[in-house]
C-alpha atoms as a PDB file:
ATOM      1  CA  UNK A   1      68.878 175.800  78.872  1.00  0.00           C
ATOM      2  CA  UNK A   2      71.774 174.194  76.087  1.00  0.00           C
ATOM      3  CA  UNK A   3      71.974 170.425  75.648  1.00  0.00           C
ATOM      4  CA  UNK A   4      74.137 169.165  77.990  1.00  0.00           C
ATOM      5  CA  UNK A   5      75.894 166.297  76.810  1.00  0.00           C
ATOM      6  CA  UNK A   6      79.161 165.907  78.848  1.00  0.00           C
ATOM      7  CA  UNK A   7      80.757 167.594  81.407  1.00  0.00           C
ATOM      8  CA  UNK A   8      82.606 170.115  79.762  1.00  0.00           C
ATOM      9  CA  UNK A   9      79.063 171.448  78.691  1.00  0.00           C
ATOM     10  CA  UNK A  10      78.649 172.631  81.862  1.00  0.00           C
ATOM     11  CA  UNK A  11      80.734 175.873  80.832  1.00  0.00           C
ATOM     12  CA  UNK A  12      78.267 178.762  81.393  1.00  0.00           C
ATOM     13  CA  UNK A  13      75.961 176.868  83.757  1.00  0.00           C
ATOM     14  CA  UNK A  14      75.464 177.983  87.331  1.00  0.00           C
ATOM     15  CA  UNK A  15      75.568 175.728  90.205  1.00  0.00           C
ATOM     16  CA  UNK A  16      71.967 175.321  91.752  1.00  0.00           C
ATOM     17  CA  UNK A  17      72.055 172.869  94.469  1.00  0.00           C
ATOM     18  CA  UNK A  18      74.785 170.465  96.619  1.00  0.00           C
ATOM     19  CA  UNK A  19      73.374 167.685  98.107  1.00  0.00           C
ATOM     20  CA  UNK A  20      75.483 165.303 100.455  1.00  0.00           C
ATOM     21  CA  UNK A  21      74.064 161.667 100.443  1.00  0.00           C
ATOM     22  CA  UNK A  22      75.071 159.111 102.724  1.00  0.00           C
ATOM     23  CA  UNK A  23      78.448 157.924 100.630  1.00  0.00           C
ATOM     24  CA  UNK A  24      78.198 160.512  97.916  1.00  0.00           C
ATOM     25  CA  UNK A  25      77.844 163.988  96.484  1.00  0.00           C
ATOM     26  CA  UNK A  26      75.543 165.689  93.656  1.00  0.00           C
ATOM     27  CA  UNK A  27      76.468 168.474  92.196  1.00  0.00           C
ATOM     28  CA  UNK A  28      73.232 170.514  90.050  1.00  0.00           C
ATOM     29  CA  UNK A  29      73.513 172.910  87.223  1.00  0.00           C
ATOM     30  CA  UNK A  30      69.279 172.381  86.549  1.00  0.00           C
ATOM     31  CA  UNK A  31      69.056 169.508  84.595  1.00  0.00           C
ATOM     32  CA  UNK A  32      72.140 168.140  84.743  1.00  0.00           C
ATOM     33  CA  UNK A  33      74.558 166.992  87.572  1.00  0.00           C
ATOM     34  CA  UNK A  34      77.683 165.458  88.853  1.00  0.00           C
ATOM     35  CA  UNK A  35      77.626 162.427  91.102  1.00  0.00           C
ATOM     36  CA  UNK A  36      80.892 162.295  93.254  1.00  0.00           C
ATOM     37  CA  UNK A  37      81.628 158.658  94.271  1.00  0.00           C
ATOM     38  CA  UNK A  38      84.833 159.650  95.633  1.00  0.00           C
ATOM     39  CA  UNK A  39      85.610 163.104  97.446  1.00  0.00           C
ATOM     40  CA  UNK A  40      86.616 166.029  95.684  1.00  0.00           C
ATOM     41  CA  UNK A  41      88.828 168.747  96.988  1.00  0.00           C
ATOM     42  CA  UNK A  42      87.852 172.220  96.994  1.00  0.00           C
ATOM     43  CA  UNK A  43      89.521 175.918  96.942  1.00  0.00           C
ATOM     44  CA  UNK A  44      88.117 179.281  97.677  1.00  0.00           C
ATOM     45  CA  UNK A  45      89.158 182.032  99.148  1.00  0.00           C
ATOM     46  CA  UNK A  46      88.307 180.820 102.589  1.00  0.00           C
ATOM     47  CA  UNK A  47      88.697 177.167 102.574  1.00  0.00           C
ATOM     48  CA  UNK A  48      91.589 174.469 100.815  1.00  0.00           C
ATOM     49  CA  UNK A  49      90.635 170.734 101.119  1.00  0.00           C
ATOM     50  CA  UNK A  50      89.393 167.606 100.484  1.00  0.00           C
ATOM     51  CA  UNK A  51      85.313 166.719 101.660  1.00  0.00           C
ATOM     52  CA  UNK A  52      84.699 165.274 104.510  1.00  0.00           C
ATOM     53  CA  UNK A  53      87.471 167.707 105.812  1.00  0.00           C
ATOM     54  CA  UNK A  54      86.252 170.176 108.756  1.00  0.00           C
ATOM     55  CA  UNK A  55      84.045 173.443 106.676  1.00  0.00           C
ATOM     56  CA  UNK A  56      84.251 171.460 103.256  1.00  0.00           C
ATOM     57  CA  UNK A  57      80.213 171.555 103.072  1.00  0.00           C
ATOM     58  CA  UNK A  58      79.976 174.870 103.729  1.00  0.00           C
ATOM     59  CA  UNK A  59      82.994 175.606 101.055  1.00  0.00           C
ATOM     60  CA  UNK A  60      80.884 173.620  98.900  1.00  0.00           C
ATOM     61  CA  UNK A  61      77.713 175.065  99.322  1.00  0.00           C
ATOM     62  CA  UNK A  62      79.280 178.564  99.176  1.00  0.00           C
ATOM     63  CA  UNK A  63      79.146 177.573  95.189  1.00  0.00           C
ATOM     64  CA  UNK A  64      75.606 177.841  94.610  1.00  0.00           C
ATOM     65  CA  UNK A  65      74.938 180.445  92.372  1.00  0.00           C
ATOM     66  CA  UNK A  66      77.874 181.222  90.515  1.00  0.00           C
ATOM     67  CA  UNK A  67      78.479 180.118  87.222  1.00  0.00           C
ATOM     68  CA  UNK A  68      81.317 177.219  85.335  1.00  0.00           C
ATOM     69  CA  UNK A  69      83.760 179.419  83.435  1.00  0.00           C
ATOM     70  CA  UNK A  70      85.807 176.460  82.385  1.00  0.00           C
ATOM     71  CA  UNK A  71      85.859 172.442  82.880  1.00  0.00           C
ATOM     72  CA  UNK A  72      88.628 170.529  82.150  1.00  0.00           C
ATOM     73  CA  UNK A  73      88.657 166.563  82.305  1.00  0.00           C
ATOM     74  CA  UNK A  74      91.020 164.135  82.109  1.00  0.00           C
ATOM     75  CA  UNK A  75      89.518 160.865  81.793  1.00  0.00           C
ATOM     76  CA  UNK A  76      92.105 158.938  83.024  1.00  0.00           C
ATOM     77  CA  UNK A  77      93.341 161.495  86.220  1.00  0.00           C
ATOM     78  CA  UNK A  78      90.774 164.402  87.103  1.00  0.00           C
ATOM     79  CA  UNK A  79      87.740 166.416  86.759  1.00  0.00           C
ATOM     80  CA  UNK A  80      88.114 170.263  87.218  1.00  0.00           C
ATOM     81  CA  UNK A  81      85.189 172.576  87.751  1.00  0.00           C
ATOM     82  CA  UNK A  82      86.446 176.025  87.606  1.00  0.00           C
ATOM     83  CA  UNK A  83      83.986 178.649  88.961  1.00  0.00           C
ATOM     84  CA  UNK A  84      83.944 182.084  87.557  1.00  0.00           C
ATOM     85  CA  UNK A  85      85.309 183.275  91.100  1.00  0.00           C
ATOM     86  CA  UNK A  86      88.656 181.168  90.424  1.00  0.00           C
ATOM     87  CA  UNK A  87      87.164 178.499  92.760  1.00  0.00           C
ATOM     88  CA  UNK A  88      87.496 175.110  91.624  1.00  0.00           C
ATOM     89  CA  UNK A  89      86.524 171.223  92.658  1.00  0.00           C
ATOM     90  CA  UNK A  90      88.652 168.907  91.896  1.00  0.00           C
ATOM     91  CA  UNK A  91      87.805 164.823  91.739  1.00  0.00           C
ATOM     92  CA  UNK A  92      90.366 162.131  90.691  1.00  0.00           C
ATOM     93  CA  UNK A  93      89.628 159.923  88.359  1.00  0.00           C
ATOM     94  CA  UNK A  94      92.579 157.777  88.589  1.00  0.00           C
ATOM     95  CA  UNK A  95      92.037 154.105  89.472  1.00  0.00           C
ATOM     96  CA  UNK A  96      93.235 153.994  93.167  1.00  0.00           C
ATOM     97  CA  UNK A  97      90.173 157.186  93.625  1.00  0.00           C
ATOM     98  CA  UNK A  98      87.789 154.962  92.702  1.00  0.00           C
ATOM     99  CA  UNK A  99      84.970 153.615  94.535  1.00  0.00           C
ATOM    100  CA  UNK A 100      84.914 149.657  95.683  1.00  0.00           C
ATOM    101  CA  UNK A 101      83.070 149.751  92.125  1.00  0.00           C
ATOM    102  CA  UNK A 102      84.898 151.050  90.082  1.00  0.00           C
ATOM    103  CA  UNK A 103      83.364 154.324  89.565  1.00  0.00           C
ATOM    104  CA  UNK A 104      84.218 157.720  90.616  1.00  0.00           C
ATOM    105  CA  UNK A 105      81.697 159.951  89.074  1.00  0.00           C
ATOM    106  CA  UNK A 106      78.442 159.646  87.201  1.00  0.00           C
ATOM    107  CA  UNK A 107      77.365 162.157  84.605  1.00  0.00           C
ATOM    108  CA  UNK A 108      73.504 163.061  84.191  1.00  0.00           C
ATOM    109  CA  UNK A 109      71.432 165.284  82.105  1.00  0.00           C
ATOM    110  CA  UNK A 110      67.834 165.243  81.455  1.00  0.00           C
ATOM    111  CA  UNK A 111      65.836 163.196  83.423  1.00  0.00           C
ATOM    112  CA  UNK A 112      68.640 161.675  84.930  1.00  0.00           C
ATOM    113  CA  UNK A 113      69.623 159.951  81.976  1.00  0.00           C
ATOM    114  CA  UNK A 114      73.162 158.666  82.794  1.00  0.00           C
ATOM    115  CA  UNK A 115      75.387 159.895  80.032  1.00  0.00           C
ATOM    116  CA  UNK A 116      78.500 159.285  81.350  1.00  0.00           C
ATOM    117  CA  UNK A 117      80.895 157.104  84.228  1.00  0.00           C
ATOM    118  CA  UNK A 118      84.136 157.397  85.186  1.00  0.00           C
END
């Protein structure tokens, strides 16, 4: 596996797991992940909307396995994962998306070293 030091590394990584904890949601590419504070919205071919909406987890899950062709982030508006299927997730990082916090995504590689926080 590359060093993965930021999100935009993630380009050429696969998505291996989705897990949905009590008031947030991981993302996994091996040793590195996404922490969702806030919800993301999602697009596939089957499903368009925001988590906790009605078949987001499965649209979500439907993920595993295929691979990043292209992040794009915006520190001060969005994160976009674009899948090699031309599915994406989308979080905002704008202020009134964030969490009672402050913080709208977390950033880990390694360990679960925290590398980054929006």
């Amino acid at each position: 596996m590359k060093d993965i030091l930021h999100p935009t590394d993630l380009v050429g990584e696969f998505l291996s797991e989705v897990a949905f904890v009590q008031d947030y949601i991981q993302l996994s590419f091996g040793d590195a992940g996404l922490t969702f504070l806030s919800h993301p919205s999602i697009k596939t071919d089957s499903f368009s909307g925001k988590f906790p909406d009605a078949g987001s987890r499965d649209a979500l899950c439907s993920l595993i396995g295929k691979e990043i062709s292209s992040v794009q982030l915006d520190d001060e508006k969005e994160l976009v994962l674009v899948f090699e299927s031309k599915d994406t997730v989308t979080l905002l990082l704008d202020l009134k998306s964030r969490s009672p916090w402050g913080e709208v995504l977390h950033f880990s590689s390694g360990g679960g070293t925290i590398f980054g926080v929006w």
